[in-house]
C-alpha atoms as a PDB file:
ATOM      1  CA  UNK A   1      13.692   6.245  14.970  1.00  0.00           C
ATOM      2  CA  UNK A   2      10.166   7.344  13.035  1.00  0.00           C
ATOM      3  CA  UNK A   3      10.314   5.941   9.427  1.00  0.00           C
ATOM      4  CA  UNK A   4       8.721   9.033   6.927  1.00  0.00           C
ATOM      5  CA  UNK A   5       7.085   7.968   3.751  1.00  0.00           C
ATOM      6  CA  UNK A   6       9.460   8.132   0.892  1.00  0.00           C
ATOM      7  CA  UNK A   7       8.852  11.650  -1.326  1.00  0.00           C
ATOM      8  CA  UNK A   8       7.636  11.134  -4.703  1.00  0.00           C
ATOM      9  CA  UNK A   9      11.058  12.601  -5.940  1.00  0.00           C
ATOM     10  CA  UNK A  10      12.807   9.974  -4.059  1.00  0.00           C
ATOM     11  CA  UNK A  11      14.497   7.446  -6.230  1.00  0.00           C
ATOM     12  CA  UNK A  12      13.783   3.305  -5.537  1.00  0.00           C
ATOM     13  CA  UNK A  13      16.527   1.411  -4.472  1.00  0.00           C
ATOM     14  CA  UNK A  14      18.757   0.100  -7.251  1.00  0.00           C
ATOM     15  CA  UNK A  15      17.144   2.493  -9.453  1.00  0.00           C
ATOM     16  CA  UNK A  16      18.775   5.639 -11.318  1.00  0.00           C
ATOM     17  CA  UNK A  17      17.775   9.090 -11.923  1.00  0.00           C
ATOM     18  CA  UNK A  18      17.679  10.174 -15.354  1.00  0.00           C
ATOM     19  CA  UNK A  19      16.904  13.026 -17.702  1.00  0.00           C
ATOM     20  CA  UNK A  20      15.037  12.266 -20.713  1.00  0.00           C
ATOM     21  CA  UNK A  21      13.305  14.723 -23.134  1.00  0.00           C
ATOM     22  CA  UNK A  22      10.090  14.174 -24.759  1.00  0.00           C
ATOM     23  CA  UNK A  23       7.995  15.951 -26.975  1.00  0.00           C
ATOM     24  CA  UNK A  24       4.819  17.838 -25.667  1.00  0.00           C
ATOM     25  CA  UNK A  25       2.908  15.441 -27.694  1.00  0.00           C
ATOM     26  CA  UNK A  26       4.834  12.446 -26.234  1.00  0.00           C
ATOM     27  CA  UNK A  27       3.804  13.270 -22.921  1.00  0.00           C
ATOM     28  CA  UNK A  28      -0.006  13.945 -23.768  1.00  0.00           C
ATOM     29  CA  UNK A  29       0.093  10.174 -25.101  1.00  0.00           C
ATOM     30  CA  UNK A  30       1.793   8.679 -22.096  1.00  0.00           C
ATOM     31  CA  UNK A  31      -0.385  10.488 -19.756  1.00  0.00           C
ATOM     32  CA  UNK A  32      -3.332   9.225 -21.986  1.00  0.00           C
ATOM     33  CA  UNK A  33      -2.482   6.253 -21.522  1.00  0.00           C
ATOM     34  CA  UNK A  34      -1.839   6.699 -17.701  1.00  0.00           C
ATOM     35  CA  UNK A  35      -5.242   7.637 -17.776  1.00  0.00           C
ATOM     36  CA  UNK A  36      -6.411   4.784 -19.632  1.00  0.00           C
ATOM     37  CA  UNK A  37      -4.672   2.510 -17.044  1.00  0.00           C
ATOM     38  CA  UNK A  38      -6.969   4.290 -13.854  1.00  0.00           C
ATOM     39  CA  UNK A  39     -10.570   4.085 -15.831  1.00  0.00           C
ATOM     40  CA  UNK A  40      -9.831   0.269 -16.753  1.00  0.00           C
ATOM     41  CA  UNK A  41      -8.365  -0.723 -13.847  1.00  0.00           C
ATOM     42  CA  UNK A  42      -9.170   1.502 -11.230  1.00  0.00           C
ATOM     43  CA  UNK A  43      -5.223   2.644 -10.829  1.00  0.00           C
ATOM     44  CA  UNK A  44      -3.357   5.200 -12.318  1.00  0.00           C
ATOM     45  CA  UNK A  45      -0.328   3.634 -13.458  1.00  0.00           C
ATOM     46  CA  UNK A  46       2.398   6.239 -13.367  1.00  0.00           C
ATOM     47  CA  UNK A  47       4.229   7.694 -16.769  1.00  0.00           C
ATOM     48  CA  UNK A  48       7.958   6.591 -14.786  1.00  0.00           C
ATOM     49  CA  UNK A  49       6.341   2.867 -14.247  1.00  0.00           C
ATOM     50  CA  UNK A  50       5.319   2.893 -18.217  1.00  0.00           C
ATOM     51  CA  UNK A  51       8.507   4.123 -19.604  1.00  0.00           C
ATOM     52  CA  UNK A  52      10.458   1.896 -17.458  1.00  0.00           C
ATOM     53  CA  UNK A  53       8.602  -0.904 -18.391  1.00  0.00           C
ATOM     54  CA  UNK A  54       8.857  -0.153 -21.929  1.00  0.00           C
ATOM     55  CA  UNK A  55      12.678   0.529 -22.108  1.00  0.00           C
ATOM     56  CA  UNK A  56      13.183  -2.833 -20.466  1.00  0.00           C
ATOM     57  CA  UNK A  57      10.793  -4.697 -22.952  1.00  0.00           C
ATOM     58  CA  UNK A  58      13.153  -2.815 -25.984  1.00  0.00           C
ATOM     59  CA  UNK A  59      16.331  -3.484 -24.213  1.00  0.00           C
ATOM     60  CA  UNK A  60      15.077  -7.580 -24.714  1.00  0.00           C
ATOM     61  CA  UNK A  61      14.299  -7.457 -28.567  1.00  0.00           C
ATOM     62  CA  UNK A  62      17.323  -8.308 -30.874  1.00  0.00           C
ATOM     63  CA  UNK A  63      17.426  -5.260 -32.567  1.00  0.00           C
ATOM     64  CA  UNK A  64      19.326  -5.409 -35.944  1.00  0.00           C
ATOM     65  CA  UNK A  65      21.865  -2.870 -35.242  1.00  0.00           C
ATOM     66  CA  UNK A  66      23.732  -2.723 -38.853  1.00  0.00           C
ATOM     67  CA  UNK A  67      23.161   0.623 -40.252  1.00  0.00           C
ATOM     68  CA  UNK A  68      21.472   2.009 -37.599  1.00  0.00           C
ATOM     69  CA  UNK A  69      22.907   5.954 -37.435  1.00  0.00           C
ATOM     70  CA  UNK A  70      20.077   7.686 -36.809  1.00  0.00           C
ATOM     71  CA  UNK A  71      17.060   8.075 -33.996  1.00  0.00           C
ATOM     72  CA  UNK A  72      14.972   7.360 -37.254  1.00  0.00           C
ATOM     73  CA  UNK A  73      16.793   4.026 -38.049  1.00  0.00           C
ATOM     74  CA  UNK A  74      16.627   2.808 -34.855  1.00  0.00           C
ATOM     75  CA  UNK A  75      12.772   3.059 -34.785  1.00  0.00           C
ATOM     76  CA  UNK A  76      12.630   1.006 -37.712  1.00  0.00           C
ATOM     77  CA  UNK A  77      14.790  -1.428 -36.102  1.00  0.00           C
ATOM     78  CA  UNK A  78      12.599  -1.553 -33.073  1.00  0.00           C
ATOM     79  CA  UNK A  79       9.320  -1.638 -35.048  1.00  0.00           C
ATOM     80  CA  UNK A  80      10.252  -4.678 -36.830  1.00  0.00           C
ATOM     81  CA  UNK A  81      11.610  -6.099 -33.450  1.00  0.00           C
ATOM     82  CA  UNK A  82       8.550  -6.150 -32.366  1.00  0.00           C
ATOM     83  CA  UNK A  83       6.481  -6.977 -35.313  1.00  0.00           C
ATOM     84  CA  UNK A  84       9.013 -10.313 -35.035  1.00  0.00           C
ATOM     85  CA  UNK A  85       7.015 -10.981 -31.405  1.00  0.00           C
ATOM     86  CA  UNK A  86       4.079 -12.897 -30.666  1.00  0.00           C
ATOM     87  CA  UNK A  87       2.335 -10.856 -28.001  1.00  0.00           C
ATOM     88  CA  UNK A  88      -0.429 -12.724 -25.654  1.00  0.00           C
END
């Protein structure tokens, strides 16, 4: 049996398919800073590989959830989540 290279649509093992909406500015800044990745490192990271990355980072901050009814709230609550880190 020939093995075929997995299509970019393909999905990873153990790994989801979702639909997320961003803004048309969103998506200039995360392909920016795909960009960014390939003339610094000589690799163009892909926008999936950053947002995953990101979401699990956010998923690991203890987010003070009291109060928190808005998409607006919760950005405070994330951005002083991660103020609270030390990063290296």
């Amino acid at each position: 049996m020939r093995k075929y290279k997995r299509f970019r649509a393909d999905v990873k093992k153990g790994l989801r398919k979702v639909t997320v909406t961003f803004s048309k500015h969103t998506l200039e800044e995360l392909s920016d800073l795909s960009e960014r990745f390939k003339t610094e490192r000589g690799y163009k990271l892909p926008r999936t590989y950053i947002i995953r990355a990101m979401v699990k980072e956010c998923l690991g901050l203890r987010i003070d959830s009291r109060r928190v009814r808005s998409e607006k709230d919760l950005r405070k609550r994330l951005k002083s989540a991660i103020r609270g880190r030390r990063l290296a």
